[in-house]
PDB file of N, CA and C in Angstrom:
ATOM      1  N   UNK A   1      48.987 -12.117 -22.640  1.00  0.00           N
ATOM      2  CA  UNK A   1      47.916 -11.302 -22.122  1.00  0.00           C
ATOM      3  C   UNK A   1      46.588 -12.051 -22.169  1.00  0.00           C
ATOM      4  N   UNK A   2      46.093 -12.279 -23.387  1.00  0.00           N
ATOM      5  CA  UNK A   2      44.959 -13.835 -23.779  1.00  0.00           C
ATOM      6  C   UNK A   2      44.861 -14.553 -22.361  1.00  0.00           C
ATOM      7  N   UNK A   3      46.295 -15.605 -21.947  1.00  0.00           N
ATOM      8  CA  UNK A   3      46.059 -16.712 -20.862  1.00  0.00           C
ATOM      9  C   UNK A   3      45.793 -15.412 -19.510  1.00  0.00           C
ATOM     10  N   UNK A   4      46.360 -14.300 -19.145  1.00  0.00           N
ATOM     11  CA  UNK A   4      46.066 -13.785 -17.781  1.00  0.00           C
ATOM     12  C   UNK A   4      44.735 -13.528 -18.267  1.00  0.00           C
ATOM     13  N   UNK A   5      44.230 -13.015 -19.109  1.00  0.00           N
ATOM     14  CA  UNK A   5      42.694 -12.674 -19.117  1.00  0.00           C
ATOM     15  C   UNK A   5      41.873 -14.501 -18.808  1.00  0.00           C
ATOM     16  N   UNK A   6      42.275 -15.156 -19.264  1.00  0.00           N
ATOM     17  CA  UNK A   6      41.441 -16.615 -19.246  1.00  0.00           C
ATOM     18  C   UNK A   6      41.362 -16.891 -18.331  1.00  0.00           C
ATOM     19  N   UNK A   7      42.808 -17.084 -17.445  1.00  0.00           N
ATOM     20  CA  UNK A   7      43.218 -17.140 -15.953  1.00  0.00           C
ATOM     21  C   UNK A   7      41.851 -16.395 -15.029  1.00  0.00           C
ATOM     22  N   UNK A   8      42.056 -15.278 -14.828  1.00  0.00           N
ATOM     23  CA  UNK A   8      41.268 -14.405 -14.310  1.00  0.00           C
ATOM     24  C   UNK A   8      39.680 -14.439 -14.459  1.00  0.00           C
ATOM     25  N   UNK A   9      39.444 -14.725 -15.955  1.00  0.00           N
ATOM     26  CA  UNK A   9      37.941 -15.325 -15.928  1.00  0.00           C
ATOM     27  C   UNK A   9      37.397 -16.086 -15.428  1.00  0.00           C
ATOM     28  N   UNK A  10      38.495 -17.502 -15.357  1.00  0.00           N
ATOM     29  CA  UNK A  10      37.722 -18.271 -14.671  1.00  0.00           C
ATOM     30  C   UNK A  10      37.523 -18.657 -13.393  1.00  0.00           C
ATOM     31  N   UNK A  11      39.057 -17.434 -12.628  1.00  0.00           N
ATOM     32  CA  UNK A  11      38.843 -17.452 -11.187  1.00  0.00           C
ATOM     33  C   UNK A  11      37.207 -17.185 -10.861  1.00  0.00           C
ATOM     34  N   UNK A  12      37.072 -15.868 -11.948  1.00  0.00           N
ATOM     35  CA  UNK A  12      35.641 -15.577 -11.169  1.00  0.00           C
ATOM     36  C   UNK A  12      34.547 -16.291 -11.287  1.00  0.00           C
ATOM     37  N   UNK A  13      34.597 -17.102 -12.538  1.00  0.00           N
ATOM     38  CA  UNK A  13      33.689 -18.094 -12.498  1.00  0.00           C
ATOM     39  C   UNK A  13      33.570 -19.447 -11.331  1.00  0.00           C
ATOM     40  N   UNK A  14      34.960 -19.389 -11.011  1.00  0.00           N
ATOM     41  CA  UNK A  14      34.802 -20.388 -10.193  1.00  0.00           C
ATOM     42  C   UNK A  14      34.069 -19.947  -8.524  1.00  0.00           C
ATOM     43  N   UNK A  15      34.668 -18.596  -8.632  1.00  0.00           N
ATOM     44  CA  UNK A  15      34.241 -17.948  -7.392  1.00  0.00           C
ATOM     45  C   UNK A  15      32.689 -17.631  -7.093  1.00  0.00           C
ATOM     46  N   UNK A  16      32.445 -17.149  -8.189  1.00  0.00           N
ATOM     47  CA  UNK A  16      30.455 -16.942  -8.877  1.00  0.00           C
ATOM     48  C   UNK A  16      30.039 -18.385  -8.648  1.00  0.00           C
ATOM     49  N   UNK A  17      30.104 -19.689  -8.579  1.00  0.00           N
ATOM     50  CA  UNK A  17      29.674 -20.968  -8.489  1.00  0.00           C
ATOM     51  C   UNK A  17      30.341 -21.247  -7.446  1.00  0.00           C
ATOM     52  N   UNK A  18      30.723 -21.004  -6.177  1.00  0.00           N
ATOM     53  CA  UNK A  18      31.004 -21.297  -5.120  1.00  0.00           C
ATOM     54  C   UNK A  18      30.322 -20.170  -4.085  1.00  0.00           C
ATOM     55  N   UNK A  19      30.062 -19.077  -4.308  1.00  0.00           N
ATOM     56  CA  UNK A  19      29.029 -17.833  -3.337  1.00  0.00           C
ATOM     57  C   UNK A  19      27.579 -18.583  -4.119  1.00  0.00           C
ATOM     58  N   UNK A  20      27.731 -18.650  -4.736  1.00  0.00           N
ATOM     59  CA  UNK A  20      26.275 -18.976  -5.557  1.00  0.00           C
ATOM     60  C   UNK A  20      25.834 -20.689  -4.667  1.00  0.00           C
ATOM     61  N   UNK A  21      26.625 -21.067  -4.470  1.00  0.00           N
ATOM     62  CA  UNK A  21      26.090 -23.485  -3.629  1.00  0.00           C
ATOM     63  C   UNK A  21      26.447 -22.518  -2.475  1.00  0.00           C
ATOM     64  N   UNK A  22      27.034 -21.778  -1.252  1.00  0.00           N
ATOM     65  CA  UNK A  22      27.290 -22.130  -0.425  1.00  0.00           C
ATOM     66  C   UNK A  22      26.397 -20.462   0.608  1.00  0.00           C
ATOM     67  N   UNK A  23      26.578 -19.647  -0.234  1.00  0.00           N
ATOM     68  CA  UNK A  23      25.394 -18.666   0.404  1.00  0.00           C
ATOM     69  C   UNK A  23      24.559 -18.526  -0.618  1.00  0.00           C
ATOM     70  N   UNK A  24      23.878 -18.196  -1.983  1.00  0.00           N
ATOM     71  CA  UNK A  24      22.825 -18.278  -2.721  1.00  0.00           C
ATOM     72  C   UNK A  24      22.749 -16.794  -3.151  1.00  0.00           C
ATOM     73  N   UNK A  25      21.423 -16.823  -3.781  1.00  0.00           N
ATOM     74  CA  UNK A  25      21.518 -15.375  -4.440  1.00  0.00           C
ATOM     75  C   UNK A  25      20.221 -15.054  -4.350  1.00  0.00           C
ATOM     76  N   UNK A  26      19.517 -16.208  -4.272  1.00  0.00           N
ATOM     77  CA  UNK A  26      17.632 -15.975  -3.895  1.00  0.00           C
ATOM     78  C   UNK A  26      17.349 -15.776  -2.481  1.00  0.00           C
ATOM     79  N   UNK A  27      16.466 -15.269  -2.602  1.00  0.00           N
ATOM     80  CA  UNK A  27      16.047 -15.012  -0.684  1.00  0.00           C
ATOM     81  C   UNK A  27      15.420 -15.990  -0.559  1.00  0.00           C
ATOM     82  N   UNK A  28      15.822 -16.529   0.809  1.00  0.00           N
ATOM     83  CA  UNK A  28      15.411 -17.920   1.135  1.00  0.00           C
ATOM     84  C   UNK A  28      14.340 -17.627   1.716  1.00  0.00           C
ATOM     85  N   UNK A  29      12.860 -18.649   2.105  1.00  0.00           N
ATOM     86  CA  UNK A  29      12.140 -18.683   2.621  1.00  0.00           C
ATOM     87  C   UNK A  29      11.941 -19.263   3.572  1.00  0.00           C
ATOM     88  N   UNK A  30      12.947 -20.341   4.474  1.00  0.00           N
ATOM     89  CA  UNK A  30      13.392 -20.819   5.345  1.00  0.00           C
ATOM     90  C   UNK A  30      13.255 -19.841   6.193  1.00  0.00           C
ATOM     91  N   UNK A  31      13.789 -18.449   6.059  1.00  0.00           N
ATOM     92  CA  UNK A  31      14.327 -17.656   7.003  1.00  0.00           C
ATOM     93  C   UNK A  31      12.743 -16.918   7.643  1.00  0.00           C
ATOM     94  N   UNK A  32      11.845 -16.750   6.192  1.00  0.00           N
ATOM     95  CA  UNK A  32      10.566 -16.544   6.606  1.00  0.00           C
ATOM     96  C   UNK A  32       9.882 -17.267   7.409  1.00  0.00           C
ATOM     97  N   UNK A  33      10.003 -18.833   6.907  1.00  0.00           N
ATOM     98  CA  UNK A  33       8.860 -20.160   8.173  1.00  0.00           C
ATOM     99  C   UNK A  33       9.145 -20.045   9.444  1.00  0.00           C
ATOM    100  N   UNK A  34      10.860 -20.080   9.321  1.00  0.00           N
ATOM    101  CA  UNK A  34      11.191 -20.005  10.975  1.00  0.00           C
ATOM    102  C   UNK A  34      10.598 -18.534  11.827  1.00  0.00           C
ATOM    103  N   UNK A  35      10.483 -17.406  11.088  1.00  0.00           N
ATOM    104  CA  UNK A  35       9.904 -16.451  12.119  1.00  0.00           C
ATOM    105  C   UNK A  35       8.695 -16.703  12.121  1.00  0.00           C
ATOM    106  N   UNK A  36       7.676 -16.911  11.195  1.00  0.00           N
ATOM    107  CA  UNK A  36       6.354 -17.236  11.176  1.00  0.00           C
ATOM    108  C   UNK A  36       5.957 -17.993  12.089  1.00  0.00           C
ATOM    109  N   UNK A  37       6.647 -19.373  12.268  1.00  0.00           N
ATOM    110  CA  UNK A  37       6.302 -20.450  13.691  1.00  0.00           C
ATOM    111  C   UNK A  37       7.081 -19.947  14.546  1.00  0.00           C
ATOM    112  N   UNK A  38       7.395 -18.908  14.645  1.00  0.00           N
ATOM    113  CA  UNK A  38       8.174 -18.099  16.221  1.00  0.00           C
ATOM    114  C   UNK A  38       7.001 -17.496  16.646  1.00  0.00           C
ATOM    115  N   UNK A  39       6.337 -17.089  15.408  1.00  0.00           N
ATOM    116  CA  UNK A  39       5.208 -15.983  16.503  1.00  0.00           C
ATOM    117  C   UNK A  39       4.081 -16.940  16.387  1.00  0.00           C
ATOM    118  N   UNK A  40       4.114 -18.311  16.452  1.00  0.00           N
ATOM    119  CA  UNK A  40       2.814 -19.074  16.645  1.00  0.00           C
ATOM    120  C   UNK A  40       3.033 -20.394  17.940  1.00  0.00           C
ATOM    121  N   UNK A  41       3.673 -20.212  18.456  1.00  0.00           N
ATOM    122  CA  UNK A  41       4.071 -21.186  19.752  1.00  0.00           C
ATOM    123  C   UNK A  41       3.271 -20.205  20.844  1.00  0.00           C
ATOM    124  N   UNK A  42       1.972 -19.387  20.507  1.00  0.00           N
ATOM    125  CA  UNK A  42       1.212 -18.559  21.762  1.00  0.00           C
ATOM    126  C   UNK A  42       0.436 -20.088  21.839  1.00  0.00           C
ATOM    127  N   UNK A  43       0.245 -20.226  23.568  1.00  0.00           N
ATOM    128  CA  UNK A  43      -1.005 -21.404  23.739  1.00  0.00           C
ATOM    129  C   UNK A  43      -2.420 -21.316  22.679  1.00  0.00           C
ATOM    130  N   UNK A  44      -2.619 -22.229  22.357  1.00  0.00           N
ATOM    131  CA  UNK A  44      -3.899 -22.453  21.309  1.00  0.00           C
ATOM    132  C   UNK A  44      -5.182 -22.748  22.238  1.00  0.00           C
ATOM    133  N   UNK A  45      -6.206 -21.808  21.728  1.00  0.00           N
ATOM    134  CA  UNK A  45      -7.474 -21.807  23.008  1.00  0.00           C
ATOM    135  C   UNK A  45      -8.589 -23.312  22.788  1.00  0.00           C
ATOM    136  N   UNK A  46      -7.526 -24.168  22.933  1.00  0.00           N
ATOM    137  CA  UNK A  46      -8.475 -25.287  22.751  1.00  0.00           C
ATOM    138  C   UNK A  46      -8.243 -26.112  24.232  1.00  0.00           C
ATOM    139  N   UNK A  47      -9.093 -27.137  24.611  1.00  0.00           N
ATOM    140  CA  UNK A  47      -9.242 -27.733  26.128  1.00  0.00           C
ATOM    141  C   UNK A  47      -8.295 -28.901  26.171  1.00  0.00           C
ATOM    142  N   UNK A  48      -7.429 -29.454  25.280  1.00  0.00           N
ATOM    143  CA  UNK A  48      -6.918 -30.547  24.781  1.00  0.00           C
ATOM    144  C   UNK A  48      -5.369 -29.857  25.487  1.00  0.00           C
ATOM    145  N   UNK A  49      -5.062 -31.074  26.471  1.00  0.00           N
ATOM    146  CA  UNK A  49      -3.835 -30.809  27.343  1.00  0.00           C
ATOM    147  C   UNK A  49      -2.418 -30.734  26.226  1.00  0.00           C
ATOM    148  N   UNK A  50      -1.503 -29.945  26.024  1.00  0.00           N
ATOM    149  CA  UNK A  50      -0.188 -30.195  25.355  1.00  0.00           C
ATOM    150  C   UNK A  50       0.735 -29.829  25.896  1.00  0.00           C
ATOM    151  N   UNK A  51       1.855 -29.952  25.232  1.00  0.00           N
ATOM    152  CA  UNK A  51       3.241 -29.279  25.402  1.00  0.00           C
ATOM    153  C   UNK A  51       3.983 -28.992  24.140  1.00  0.00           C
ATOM    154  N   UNK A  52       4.727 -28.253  24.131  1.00  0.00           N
ATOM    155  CA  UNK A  52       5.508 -27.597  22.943  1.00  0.00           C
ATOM    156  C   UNK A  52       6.705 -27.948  22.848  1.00  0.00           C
ATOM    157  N   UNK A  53       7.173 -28.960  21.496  1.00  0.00           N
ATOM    158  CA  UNK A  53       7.934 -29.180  21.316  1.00  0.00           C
ATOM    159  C   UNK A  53       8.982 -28.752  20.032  1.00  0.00           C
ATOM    160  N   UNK A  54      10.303 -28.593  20.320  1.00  0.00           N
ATOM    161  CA  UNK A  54      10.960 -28.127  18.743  1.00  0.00           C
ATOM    162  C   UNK A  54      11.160 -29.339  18.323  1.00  0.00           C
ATOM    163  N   UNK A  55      10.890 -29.698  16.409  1.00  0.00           N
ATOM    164  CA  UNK A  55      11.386 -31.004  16.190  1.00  0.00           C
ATOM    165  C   UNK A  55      12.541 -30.958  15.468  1.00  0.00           C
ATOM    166  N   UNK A  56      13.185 -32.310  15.796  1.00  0.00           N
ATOM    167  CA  UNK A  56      14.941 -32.723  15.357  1.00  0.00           C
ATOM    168  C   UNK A  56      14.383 -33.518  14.189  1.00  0.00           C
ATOM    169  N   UNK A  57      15.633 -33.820  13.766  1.00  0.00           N
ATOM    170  CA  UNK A  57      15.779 -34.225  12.342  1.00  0.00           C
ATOM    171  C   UNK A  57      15.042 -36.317  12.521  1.00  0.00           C
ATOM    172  N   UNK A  58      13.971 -36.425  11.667  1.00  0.00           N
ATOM    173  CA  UNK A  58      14.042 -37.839  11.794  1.00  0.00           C
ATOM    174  C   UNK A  58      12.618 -38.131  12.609  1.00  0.00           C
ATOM    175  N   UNK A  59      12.403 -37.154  13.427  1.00  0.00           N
ATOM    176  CA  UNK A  59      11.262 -36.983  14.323  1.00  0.00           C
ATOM    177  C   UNK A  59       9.821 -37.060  13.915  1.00  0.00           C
ATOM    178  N   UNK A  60       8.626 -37.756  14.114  1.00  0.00           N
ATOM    179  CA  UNK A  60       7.442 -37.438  13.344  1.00  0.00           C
ATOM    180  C   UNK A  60       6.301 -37.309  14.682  1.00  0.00           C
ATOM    181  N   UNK A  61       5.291 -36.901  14.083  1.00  0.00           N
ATOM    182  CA  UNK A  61       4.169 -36.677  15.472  1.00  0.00           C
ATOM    183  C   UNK A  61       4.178 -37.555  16.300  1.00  0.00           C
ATOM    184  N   UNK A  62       4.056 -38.516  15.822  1.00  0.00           N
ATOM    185  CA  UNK A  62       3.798 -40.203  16.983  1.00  0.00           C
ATOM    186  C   UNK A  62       5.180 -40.209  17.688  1.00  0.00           C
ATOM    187  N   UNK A  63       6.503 -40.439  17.223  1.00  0.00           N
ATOM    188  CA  UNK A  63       7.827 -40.001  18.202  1.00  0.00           C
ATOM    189  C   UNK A  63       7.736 -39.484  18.669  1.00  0.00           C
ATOM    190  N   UNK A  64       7.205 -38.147  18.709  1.00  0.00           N
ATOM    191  CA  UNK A  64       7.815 -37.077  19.806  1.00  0.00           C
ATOM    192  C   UNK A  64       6.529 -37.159  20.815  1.00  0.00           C
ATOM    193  N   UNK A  65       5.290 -37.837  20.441  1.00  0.00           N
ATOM    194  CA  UNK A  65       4.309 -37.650  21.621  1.00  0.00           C
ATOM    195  C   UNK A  65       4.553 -39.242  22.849  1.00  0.00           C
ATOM    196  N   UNK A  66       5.180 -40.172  21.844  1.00  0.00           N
ATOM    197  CA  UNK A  66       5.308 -41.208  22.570  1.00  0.00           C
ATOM    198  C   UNK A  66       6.701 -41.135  23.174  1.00  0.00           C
ATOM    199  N   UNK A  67       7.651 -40.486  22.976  1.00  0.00           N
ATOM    200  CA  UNK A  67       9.310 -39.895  23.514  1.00  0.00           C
ATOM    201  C   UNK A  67       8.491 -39.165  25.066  1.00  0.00           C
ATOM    202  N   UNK A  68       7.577 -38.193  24.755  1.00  0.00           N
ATOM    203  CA  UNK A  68       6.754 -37.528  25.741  1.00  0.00           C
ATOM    204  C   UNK A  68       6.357 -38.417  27.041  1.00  0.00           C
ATOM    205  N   UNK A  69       5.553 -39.753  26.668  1.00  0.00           N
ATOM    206  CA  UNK A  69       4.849 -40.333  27.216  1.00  0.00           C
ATOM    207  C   UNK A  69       5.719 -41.634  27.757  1.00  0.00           C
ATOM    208  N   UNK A  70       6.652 -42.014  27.123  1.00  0.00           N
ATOM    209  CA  UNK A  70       7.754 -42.507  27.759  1.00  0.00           C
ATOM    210  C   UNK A  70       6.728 -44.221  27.414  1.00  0.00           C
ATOM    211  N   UNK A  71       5.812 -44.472  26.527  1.00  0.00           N
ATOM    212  CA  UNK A  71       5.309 -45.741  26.217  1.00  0.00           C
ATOM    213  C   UNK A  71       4.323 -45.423  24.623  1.00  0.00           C
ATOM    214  N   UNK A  72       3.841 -46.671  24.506  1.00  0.00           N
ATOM    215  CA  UNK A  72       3.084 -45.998  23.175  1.00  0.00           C
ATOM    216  C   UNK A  72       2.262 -45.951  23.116  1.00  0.00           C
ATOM    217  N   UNK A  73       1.306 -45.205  22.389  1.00  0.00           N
ATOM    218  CA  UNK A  73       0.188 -44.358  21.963  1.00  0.00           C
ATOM    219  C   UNK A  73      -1.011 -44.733  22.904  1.00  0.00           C
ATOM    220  N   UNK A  74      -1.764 -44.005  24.082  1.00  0.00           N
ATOM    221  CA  UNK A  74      -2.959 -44.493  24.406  1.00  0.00           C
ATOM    222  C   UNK A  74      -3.970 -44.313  23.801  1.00  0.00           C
ATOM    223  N   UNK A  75      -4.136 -43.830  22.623  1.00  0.00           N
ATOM    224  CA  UNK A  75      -5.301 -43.447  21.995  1.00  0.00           C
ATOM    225  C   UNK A  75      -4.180 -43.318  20.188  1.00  0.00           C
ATOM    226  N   UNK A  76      -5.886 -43.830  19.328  1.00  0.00           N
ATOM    227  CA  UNK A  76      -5.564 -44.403  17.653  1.00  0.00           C
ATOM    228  C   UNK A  76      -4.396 -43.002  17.285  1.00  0.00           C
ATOM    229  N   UNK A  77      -4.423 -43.552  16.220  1.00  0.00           N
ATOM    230  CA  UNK A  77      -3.407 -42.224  15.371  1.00  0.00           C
ATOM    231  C   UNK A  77      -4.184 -41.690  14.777  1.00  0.00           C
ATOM    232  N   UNK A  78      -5.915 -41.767  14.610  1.00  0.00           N
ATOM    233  CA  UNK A  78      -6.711 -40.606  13.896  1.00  0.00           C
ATOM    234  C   UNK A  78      -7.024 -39.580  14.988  1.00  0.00           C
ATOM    235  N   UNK A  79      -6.875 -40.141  16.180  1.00  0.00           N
ATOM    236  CA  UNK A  79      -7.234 -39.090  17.723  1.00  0.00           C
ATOM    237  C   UNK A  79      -6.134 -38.051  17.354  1.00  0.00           C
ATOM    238  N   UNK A  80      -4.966 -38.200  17.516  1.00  0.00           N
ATOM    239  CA  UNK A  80      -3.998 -37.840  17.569  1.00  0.00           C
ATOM    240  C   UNK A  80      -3.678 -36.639  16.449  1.00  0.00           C
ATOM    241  N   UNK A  81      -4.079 -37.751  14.994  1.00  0.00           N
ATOM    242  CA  UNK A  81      -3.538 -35.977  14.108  1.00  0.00           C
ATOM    243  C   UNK A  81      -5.292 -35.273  14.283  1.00  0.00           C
ATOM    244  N   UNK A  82      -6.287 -35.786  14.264  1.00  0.00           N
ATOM    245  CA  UNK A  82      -7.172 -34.616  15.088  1.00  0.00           C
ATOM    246  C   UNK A  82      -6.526 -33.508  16.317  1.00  0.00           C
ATOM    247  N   UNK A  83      -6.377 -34.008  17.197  1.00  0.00           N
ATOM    248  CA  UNK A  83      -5.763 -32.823  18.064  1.00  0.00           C
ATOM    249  C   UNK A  83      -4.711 -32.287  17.804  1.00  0.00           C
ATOM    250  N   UNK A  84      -3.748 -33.435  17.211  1.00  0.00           N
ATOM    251  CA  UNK A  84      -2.799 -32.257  16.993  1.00  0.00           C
ATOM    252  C   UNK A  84      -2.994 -30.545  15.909  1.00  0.00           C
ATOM    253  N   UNK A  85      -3.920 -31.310  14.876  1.00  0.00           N
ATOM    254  CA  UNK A  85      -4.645 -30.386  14.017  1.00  0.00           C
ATOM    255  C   UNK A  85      -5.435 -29.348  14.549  1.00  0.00           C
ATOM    256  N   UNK A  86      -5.831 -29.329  15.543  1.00  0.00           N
ATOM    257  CA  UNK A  86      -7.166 -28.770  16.820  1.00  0.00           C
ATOM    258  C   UNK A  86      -5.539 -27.855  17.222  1.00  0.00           C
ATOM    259  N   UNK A  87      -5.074 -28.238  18.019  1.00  0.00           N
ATOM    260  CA  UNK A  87      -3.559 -27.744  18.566  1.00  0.00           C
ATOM    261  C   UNK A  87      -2.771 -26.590  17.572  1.00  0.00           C
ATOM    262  N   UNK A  88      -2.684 -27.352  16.237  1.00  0.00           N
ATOM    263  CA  UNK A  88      -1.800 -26.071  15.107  1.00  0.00           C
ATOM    264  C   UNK A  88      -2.906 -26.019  13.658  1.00  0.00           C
ATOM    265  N   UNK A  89      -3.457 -24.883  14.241  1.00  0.00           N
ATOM    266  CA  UNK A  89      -4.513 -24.909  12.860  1.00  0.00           C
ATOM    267  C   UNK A  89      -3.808 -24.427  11.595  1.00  0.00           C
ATOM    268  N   UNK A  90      -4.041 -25.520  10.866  1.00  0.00           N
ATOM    269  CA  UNK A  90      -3.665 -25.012   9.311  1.00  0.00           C
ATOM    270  C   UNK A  90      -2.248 -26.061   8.977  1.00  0.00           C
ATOM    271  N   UNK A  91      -1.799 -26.837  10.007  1.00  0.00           N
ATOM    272  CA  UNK A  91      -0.516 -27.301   9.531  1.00  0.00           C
ATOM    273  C   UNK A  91      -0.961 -29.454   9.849  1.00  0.00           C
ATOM    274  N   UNK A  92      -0.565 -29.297   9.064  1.00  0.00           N
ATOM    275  CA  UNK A  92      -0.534 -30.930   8.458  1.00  0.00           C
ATOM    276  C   UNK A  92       0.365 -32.124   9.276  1.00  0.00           C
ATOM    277  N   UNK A  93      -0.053 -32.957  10.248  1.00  0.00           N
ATOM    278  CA  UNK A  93       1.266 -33.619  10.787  1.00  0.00           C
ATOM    279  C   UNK A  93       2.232 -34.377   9.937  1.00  0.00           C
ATOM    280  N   UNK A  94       1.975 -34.371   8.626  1.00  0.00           N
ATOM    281  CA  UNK A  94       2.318 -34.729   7.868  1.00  0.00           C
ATOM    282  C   UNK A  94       3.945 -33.822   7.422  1.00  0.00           C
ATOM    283  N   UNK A  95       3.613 -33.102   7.359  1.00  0.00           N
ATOM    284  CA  UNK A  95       4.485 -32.043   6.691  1.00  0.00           C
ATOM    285  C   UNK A  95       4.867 -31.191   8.172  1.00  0.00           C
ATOM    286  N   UNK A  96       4.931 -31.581   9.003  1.00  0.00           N
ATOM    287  CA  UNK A  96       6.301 -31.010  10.244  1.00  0.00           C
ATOM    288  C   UNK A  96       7.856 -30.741   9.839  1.00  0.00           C
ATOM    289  N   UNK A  97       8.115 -29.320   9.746  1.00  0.00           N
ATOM    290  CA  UNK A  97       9.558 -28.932   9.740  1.00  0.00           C
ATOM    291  C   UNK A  97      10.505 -29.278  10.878  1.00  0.00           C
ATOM    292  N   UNK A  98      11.336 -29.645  10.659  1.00  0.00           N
ATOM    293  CA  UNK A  98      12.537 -30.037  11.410  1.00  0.00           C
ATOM    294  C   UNK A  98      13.072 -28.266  11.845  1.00  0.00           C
ATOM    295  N   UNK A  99      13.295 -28.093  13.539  1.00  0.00           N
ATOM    296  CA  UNK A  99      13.585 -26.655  13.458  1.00  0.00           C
ATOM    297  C   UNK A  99      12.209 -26.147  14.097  1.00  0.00           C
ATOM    298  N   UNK A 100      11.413 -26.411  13.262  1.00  0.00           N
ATOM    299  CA  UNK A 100       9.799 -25.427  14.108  1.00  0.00           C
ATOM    300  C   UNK A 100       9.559 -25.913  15.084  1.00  0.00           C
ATOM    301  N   UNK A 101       8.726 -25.194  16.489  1.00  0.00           N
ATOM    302  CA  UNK A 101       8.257 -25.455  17.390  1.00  0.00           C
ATOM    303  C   UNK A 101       6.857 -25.755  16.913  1.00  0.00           C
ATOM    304  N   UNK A 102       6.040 -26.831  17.407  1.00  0.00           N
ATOM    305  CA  UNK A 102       4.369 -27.346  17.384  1.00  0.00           C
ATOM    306  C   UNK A 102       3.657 -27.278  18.657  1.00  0.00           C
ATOM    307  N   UNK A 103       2.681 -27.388  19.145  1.00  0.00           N
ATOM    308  CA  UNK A 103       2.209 -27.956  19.933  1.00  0.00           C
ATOM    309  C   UNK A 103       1.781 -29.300  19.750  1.00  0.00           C
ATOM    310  N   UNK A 104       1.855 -30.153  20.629  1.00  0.00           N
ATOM    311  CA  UNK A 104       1.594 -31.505  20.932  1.00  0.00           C
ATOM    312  C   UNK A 104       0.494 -32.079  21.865  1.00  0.00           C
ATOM    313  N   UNK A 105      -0.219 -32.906  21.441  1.00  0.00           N
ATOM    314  CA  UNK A 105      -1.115 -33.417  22.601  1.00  0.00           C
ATOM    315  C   UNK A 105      -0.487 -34.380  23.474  1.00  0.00           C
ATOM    316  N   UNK A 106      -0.966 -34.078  25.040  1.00  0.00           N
ATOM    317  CA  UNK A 106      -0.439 -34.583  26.049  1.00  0.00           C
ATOM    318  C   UNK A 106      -1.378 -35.991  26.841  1.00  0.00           C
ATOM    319  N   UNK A 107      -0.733 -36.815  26.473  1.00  0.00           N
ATOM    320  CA  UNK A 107      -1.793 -38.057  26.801  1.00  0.00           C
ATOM    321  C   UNK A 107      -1.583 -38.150  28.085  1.00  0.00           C
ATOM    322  N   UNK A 108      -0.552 -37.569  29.341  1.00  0.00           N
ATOM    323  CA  UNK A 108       0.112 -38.149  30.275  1.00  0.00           C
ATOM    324  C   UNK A 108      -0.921 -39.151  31.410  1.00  0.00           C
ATOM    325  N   UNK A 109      -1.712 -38.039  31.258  1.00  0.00           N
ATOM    326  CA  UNK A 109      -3.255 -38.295  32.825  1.00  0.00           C
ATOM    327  C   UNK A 109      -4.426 -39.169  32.458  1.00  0.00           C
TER     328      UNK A 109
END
């Protein structure tokens, strides 16, 4: 009786540490950022031409504006996180989520 009780304990332990790594038990906040930058892809009332991009894994401001532009950068990289900063107030090009949509400055013209 001892080993079926041991048996059985540690199914659930094993089961409690496998729901626990693979769905969690804390509320994620992931689930919060992603709606938060859902309701912030409205055009930003600034005169600085962009386009809106979602970023992939690996991606940083200068990639995805020069992926855009199909050559590299016509203007410094302090122009750049200026507008892009002008573009998403409050967010850092530094710290871009993989998953969120940004706005981007558009060098094309």
């Amino acid at each position: 009786m001892k080993k079926l009780f041991g048996i059985l304990i540690a199914i659930l332990v094993i089961y409690v540490i496998y729901f626990d790594l693979t769905v969690g038990t804390l509320p994620s906040t992931a689930n919060i950022q992603v709606e938060a930058n859902v309701n912030q892809t409205a055009k930003p009332s600034t005169s600085i031409p962009s386009f809106t991009e979602k970023v992939k894994p690996g991606e940083t401001v200068i990639s995805i504006v020069e992926h855009q532009l199909g050559k590299s950068l016509p203007v410094s990289i302090s122009d750049l996180i200026e507008d892009f900063q002008a573009l998403n107030p409050g967010k850092s090009p530094e710290k871009i989520q993989i998953g969120s949509t940004y706005h981007f400055p558009d060098y094309s013209n």
